[in-house]
C-alpha atoms as a PDB file:
ATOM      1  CA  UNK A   1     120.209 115.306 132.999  1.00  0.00           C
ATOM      2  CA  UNK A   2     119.464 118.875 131.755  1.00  0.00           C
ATOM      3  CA  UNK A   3     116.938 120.786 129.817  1.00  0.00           C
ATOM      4  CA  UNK A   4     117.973 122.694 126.893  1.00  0.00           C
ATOM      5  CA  UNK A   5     115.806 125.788 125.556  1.00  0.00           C
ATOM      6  CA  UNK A   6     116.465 126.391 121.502  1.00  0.00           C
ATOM      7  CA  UNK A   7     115.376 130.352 122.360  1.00  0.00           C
ATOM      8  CA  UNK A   8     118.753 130.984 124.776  1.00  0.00           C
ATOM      9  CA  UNK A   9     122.091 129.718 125.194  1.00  0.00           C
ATOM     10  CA  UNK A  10     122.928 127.257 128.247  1.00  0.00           C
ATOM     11  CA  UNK A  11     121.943 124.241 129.939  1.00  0.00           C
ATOM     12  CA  UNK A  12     119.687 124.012 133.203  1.00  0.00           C
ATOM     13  CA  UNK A  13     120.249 121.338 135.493  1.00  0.00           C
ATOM     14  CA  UNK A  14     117.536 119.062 135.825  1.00  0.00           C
ATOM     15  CA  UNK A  15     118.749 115.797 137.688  1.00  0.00           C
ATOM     16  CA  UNK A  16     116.708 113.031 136.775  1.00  0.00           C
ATOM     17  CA  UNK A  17     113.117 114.902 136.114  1.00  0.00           C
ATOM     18  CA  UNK A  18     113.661 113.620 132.384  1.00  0.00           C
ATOM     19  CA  UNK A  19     114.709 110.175 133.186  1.00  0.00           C
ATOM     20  CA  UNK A  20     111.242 110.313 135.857  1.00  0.00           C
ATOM     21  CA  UNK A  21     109.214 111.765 133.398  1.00  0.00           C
ATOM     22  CA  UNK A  22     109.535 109.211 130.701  1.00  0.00           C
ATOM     23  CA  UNK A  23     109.076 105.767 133.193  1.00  0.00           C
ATOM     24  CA  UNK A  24     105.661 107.609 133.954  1.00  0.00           C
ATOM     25  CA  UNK A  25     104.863 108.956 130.268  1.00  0.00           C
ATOM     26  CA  UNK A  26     102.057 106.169 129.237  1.00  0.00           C
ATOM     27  CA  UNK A  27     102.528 107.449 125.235  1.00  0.00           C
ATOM     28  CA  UNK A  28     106.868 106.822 125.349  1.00  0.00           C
ATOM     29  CA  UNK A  29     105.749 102.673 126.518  1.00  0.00           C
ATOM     30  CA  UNK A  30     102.845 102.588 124.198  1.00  0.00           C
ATOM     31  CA  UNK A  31     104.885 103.640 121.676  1.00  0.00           C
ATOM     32  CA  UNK A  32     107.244 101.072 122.345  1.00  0.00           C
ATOM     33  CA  UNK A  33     104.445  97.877 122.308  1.00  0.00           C
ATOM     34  CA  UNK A  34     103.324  99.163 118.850  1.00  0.00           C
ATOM     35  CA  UNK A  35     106.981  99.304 117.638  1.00  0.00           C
ATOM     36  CA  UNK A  36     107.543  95.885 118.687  1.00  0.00           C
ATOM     37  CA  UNK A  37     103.684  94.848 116.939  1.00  0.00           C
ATOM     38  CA  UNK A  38     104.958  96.550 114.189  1.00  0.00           C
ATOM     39  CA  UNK A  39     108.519  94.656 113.816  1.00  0.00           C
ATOM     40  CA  UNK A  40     106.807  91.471 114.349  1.00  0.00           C
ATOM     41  CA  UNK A  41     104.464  91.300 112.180  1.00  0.00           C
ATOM     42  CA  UNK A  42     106.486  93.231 109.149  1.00  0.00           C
ATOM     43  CA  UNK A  43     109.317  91.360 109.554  1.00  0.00           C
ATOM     44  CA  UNK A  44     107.320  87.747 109.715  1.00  0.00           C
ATOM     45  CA  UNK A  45     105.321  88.488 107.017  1.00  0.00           C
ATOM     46  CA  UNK A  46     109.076  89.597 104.841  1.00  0.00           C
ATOM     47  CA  UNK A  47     110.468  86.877 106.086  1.00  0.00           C
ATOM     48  CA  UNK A  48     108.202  83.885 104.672  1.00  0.00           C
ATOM     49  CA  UNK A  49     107.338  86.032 101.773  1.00  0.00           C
ATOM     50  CA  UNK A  50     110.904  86.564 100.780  1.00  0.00           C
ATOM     51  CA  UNK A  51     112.025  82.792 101.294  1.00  0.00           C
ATOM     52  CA  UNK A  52     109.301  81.323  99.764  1.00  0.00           C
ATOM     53  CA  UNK A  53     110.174  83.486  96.684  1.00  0.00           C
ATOM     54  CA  UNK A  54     113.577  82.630  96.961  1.00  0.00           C
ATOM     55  CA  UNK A  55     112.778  78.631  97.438  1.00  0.00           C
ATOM     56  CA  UNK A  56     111.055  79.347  94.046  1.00  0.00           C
ATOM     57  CA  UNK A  57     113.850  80.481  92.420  1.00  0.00           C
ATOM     58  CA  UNK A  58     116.557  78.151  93.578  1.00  0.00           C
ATOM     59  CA  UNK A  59     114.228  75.423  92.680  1.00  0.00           C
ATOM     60  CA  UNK A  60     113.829  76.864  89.323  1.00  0.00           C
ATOM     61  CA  UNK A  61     110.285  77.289  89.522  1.00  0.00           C
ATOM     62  CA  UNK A  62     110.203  80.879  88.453  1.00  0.00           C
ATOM     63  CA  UNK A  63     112.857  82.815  86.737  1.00  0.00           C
ATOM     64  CA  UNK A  64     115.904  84.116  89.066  1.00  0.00           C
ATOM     65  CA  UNK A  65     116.857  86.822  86.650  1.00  0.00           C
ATOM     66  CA  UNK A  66     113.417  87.848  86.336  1.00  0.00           C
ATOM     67  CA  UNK A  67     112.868  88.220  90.245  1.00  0.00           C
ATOM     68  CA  UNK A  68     115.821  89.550  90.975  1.00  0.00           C
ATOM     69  CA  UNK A  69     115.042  93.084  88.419  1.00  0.00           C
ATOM     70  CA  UNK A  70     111.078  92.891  89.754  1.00  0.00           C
ATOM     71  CA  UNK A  71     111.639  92.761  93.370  1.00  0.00           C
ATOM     72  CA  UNK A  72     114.361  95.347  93.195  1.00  0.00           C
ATOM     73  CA  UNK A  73     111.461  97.476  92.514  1.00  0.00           C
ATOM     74  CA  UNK A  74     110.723  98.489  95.560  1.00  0.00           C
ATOM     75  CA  UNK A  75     114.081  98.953  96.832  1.00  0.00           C
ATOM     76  CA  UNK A  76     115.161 101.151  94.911  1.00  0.00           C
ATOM     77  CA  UNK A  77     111.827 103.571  95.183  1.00  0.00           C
ATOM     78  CA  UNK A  78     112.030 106.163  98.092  1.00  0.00           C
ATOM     79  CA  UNK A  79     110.107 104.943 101.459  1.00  0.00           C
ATOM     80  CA  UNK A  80     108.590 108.614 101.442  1.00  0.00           C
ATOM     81  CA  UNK A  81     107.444 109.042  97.804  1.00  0.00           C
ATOM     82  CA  UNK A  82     105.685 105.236  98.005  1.00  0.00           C
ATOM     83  CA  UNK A  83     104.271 106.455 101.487  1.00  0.00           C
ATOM     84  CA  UNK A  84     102.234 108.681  99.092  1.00  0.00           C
ATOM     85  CA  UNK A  85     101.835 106.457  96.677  1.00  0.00           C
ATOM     86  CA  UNK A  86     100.162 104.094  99.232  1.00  0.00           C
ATOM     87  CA  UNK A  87      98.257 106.857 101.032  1.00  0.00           C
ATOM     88  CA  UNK A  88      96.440 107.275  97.235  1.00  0.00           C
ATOM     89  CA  UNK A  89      95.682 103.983  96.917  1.00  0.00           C
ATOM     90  CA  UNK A  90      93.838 103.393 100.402  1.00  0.00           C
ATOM     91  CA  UNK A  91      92.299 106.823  99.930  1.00  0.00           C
ATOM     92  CA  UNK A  92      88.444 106.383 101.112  1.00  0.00           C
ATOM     93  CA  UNK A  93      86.663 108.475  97.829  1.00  0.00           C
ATOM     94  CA  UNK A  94      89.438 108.029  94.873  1.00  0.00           C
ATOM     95  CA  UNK A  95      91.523 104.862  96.144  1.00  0.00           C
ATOM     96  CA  UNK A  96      92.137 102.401  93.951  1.00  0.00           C
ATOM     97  CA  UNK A  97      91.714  99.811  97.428  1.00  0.00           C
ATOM     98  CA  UNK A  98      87.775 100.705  98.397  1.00  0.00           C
ATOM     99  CA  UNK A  99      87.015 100.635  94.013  1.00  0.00           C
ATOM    100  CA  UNK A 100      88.812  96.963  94.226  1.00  0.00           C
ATOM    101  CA  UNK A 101      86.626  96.140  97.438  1.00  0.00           C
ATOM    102  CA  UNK A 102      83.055  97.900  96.100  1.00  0.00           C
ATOM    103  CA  UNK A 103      83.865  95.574  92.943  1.00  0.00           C
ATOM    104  CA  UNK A 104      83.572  92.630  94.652  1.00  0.00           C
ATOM    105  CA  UNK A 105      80.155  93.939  97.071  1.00  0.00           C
ATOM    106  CA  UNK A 106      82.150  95.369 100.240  1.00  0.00           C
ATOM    107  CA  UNK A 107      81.479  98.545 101.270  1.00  0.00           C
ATOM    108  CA  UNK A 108      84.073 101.104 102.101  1.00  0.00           C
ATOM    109  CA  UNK A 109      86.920 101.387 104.197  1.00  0.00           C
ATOM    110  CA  UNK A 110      88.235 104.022 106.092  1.00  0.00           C
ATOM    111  CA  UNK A 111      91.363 102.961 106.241  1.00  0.00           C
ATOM    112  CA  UNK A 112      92.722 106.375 107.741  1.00  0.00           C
ATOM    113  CA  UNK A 113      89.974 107.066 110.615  1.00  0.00           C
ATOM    114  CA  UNK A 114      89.648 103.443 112.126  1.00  0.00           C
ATOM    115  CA  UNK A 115      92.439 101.669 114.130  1.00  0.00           C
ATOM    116  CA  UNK A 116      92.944  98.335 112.480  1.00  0.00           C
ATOM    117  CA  UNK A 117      92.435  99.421 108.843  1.00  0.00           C
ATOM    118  CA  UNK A 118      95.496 102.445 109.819  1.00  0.00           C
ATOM    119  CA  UNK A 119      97.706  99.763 110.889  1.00  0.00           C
ATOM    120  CA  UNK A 120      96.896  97.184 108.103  1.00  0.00           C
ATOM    121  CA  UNK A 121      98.146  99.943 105.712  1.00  0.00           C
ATOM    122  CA  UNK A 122     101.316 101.045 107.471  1.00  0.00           C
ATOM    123  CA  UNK A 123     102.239  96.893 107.396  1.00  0.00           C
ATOM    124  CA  UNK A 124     101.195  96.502 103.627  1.00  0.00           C
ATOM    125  CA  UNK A 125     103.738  99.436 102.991  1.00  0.00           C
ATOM    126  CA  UNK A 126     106.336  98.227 104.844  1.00  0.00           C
ATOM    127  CA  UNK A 127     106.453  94.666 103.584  1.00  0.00           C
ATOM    128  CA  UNK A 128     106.350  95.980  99.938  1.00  0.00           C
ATOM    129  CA  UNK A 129     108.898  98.105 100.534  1.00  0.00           C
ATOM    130  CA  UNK A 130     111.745  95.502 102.401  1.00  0.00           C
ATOM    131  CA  UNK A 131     110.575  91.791 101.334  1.00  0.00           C
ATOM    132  CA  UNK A 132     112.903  92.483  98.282  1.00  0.00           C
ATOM    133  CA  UNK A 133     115.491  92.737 100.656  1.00  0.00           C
ATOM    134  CA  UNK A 134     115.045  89.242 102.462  1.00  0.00           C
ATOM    135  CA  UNK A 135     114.617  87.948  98.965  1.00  0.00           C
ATOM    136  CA  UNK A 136     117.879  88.828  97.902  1.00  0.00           C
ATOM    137  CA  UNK A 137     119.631  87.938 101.114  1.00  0.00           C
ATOM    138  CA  UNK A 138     118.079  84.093 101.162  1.00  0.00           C
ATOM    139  CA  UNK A 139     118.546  83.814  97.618  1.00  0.00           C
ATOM    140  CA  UNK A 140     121.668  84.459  97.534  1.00  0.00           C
ATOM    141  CA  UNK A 141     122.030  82.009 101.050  1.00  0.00           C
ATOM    142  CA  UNK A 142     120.542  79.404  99.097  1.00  0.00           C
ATOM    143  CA  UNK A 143     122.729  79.748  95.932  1.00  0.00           C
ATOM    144  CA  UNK A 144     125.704  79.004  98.145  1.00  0.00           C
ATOM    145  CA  UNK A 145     124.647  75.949  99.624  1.00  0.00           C
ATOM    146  CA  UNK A 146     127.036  73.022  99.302  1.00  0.00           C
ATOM    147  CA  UNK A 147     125.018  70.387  97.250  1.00  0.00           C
ATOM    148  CA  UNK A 148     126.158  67.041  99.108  1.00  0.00           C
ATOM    149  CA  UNK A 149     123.820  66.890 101.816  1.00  0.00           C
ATOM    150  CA  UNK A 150     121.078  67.825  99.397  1.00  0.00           C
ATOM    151  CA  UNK A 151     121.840  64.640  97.325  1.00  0.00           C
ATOM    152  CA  UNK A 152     122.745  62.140 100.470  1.00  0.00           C
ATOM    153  CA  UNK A 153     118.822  63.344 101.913  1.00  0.00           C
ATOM    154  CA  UNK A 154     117.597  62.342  98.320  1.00  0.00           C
ATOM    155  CA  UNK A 155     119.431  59.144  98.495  1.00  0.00           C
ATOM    156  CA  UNK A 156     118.152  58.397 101.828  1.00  0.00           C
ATOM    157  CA  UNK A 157     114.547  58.935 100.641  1.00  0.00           C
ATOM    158  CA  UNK A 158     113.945  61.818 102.988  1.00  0.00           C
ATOM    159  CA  UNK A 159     110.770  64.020 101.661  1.00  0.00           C
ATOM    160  CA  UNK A 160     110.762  67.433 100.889  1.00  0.00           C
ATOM    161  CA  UNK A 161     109.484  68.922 103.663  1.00  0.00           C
ATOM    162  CA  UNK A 162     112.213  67.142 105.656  1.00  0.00           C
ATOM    163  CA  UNK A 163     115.005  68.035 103.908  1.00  0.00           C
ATOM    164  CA  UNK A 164     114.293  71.306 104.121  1.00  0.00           C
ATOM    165  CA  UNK A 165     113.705  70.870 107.825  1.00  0.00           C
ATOM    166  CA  UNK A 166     116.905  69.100 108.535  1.00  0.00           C
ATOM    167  CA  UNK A 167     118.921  70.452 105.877  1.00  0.00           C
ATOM    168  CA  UNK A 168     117.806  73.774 103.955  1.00  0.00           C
ATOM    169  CA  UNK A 169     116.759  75.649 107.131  1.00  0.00           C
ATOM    170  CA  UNK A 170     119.650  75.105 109.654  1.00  0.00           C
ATOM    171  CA  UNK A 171     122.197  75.169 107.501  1.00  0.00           C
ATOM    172  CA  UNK A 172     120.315  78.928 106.423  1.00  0.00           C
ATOM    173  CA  UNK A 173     120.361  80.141 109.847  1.00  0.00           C
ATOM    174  CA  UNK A 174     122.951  81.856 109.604  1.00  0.00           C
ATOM    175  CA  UNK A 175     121.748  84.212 106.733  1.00  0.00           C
ATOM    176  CA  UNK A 176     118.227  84.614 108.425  1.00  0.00           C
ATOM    177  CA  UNK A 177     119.229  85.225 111.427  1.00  0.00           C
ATOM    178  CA  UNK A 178     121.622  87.934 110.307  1.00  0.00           C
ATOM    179  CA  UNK A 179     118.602  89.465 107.825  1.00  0.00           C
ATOM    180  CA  UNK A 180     115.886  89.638 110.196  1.00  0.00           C
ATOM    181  CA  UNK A 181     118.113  90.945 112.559  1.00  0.00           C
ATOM    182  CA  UNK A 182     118.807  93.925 110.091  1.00  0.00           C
ATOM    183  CA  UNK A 183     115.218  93.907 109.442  1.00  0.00           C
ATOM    184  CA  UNK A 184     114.428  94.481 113.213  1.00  0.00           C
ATOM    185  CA  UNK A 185     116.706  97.297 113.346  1.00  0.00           C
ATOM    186  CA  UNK A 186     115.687  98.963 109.773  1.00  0.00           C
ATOM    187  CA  UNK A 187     112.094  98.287 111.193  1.00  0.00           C
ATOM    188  CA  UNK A 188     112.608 100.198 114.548  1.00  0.00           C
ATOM    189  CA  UNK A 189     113.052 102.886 112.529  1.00  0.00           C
ATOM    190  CA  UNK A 190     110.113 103.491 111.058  1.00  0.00           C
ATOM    191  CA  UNK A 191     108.981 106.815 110.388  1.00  0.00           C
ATOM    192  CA  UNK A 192     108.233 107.649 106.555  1.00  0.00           C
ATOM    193  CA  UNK A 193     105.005 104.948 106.641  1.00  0.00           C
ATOM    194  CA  UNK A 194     103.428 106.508 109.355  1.00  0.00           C
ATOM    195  CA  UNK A 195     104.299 110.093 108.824  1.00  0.00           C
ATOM    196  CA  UNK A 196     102.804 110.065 105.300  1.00  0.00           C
ATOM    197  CA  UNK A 197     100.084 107.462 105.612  1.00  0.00           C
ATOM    198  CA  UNK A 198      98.823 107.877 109.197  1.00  0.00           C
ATOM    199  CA  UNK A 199     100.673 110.488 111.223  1.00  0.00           C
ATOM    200  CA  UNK A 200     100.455 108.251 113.805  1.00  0.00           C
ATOM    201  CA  UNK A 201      96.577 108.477 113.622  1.00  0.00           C
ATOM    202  CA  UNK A 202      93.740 108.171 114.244  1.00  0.00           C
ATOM    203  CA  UNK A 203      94.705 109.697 117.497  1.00  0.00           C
ATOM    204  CA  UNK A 204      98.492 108.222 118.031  1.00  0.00           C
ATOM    205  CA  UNK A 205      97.224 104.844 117.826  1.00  0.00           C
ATOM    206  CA  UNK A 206     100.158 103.920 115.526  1.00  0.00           C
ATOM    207  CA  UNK A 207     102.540 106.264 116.964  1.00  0.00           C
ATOM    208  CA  UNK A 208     106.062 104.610 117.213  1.00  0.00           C
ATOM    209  CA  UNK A 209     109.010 105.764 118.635  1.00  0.00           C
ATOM    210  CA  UNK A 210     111.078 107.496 116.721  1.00  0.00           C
ATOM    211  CA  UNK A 211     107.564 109.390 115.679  1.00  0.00           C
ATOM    212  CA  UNK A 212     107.329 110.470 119.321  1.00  0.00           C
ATOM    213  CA  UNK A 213     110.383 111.517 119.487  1.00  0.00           C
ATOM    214  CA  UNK A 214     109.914 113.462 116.640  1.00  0.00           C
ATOM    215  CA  UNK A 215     106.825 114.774 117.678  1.00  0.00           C
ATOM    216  CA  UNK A 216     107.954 115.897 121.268  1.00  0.00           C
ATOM    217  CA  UNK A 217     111.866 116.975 120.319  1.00  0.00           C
ATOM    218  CA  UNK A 218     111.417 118.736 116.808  1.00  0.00           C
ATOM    219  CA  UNK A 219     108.120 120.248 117.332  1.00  0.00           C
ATOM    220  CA  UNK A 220     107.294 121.057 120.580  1.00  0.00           C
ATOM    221  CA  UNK A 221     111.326 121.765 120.998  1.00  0.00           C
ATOM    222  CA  UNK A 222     111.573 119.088 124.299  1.00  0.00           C
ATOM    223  CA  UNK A 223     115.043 118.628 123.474  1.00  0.00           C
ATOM    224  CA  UNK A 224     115.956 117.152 126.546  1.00  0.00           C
ATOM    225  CA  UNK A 225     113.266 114.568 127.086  1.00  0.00           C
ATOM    226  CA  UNK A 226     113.888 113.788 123.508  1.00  0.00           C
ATOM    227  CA  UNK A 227     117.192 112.791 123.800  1.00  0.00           C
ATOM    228  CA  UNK A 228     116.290 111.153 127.101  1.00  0.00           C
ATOM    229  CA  UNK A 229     114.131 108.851 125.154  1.00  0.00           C
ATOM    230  CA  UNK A 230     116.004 108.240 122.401  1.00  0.00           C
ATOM    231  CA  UNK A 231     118.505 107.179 124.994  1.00  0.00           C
ATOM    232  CA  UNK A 232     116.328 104.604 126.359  1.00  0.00           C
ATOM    233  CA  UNK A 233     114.970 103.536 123.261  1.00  0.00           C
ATOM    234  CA  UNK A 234     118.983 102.857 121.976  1.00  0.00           C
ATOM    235  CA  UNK A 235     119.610 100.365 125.585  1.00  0.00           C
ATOM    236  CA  UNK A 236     116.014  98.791 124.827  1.00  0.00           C
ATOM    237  CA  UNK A 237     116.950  98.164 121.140  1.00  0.00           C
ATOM    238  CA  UNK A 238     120.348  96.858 122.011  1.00  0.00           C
ATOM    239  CA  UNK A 239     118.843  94.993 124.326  1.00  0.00           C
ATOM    240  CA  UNK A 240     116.127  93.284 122.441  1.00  0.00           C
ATOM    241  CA  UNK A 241     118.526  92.684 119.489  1.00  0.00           C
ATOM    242  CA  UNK A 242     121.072  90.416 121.438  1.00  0.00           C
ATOM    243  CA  UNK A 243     118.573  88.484 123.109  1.00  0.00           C
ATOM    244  CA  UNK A 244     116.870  87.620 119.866  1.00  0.00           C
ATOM    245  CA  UNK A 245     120.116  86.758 118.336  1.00  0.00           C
ATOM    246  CA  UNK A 246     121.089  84.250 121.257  1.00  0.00           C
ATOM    247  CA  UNK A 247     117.494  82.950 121.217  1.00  0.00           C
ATOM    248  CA  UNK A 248     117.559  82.541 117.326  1.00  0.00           C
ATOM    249  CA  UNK A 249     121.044  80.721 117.347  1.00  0.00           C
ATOM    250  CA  UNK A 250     119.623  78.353 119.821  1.00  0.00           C
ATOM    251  CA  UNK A 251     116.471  77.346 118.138  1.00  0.00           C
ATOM    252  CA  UNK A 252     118.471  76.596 114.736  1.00  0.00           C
ATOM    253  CA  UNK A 253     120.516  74.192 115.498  1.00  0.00           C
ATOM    254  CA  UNK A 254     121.350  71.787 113.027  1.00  0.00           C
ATOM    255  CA  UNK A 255     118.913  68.813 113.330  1.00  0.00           C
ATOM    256  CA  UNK A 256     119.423  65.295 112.494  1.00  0.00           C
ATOM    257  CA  UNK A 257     117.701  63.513 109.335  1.00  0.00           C
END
């Protein structure tokens, strides 16, 4: 409700001209769309990735031990230093991404300079860097799942596929309900991906949020529409969250064999 100059001392009144100024700015609600793209996708593609990993493991398929060190990996590396790590890799002369691709007869790809090869990269990075995490979380879901039902489904002759159906998922719901809910909220803030691999290029065509907000508060010093933003964003996000989480609890209900 005010606008704030970091060159003086005080406050000037501005009434709603913030609040106005962001329903009408096009960049704030495009901004928005792309964060919720972004979550999306990320967070699907962590999601399957992670429990089929951790189906693997409980079924004994792969070693448990083994994938719990290599997919803590990632975790434990710093979102900004892989950022640069990534932005080598899908460099368009050096890369090690375009000298895997001319290997195999494709040309080049500027994956920096064209809109769908920008956001490819920015979701590669992000699902490297937090499919760990759903790994972990399921795993450990699945460890702690009584065994009874398990062997009354195997008894009953019901088939893989439906046991997990009836059985495995519902009674995870729970768990992946409450880590993809994390995930959504660790996703809308995204900043250290885009920032190091994209800055929200080419033009702000994968400009999120809290990237706007950084853009228009810290550099051109709009404090006041910043904050008026970030307020929105905060009700939006709340928002979005609870609805999800009702809609999620209905859809996995337990289901009958």
């Amino acid at each position: 409700m005010a606008n704030w100059n970091v060159s003086h001392s005080g406050l000037d009144w501005a009434g709603g001209a913030n609040w106005a100024r962001m329903f009408h700015d096009v960049n704030f609600w495009s901004s928005l769309f792309r964060l919720f793209y972004f979550s999306f996708i990320t967070t699907t593609l962590q999601y399957i990735l992670g429990f089929t990993a951790a189906m693997y493991a409980w079924k004994g398929f792969a070693s448990r031990r083994f994938f719990r060190v290599l997919w803590l990996v990632p975790l434990m590396t710093t979102p900004s230093v892989m950022a640069i790590v990534w932005r080598s890799i899908f460099r368009e002369d050096i890369g090690a991404a375009n000298g895997l691709l001319s290997k195999i007869g494709i040309d080049p790809i500027a994956w920096s300079t064209q809109i769908f090869p920008a956001t490819v990269t920015i979701t590669i990075a992000e699902v490297w860097q937090w499919t760990p995490f759903m790994f972990l979380i399921l795993l450990a879901g699945l460890l702690s799942l009584p065994k009874e039902q398990f062997l009354s489904a195997e008894i009953d002759g019901a088939t893989p596929w439906r046991t997990f159906w009836s059985i495995t998922f519902p009674l995870m719901a729970p768990i992946s309900i409450g880590a993809i809910i994390i995930r959504l909220i660790e996703a809308s803030k995204i900043f250290d991906s885009i920032f190091n691999l994209t800055s929200a290029g080419p033009g702000n065509s994968t400009e999120t949020p809290a990237y706007y907000l950084y853009t228009r508060g810290l550099r051109e010093f709009q404090i006041s529409y910043g904050a008026t933003m970030g307020l929105m964003y905060l009700i939006l996000a709340i928002l979005t969250l609870t609805i999800l989480g009702q809609i999620f609890a209905r859809v996995s209900k337990p289901r009958g064999i």
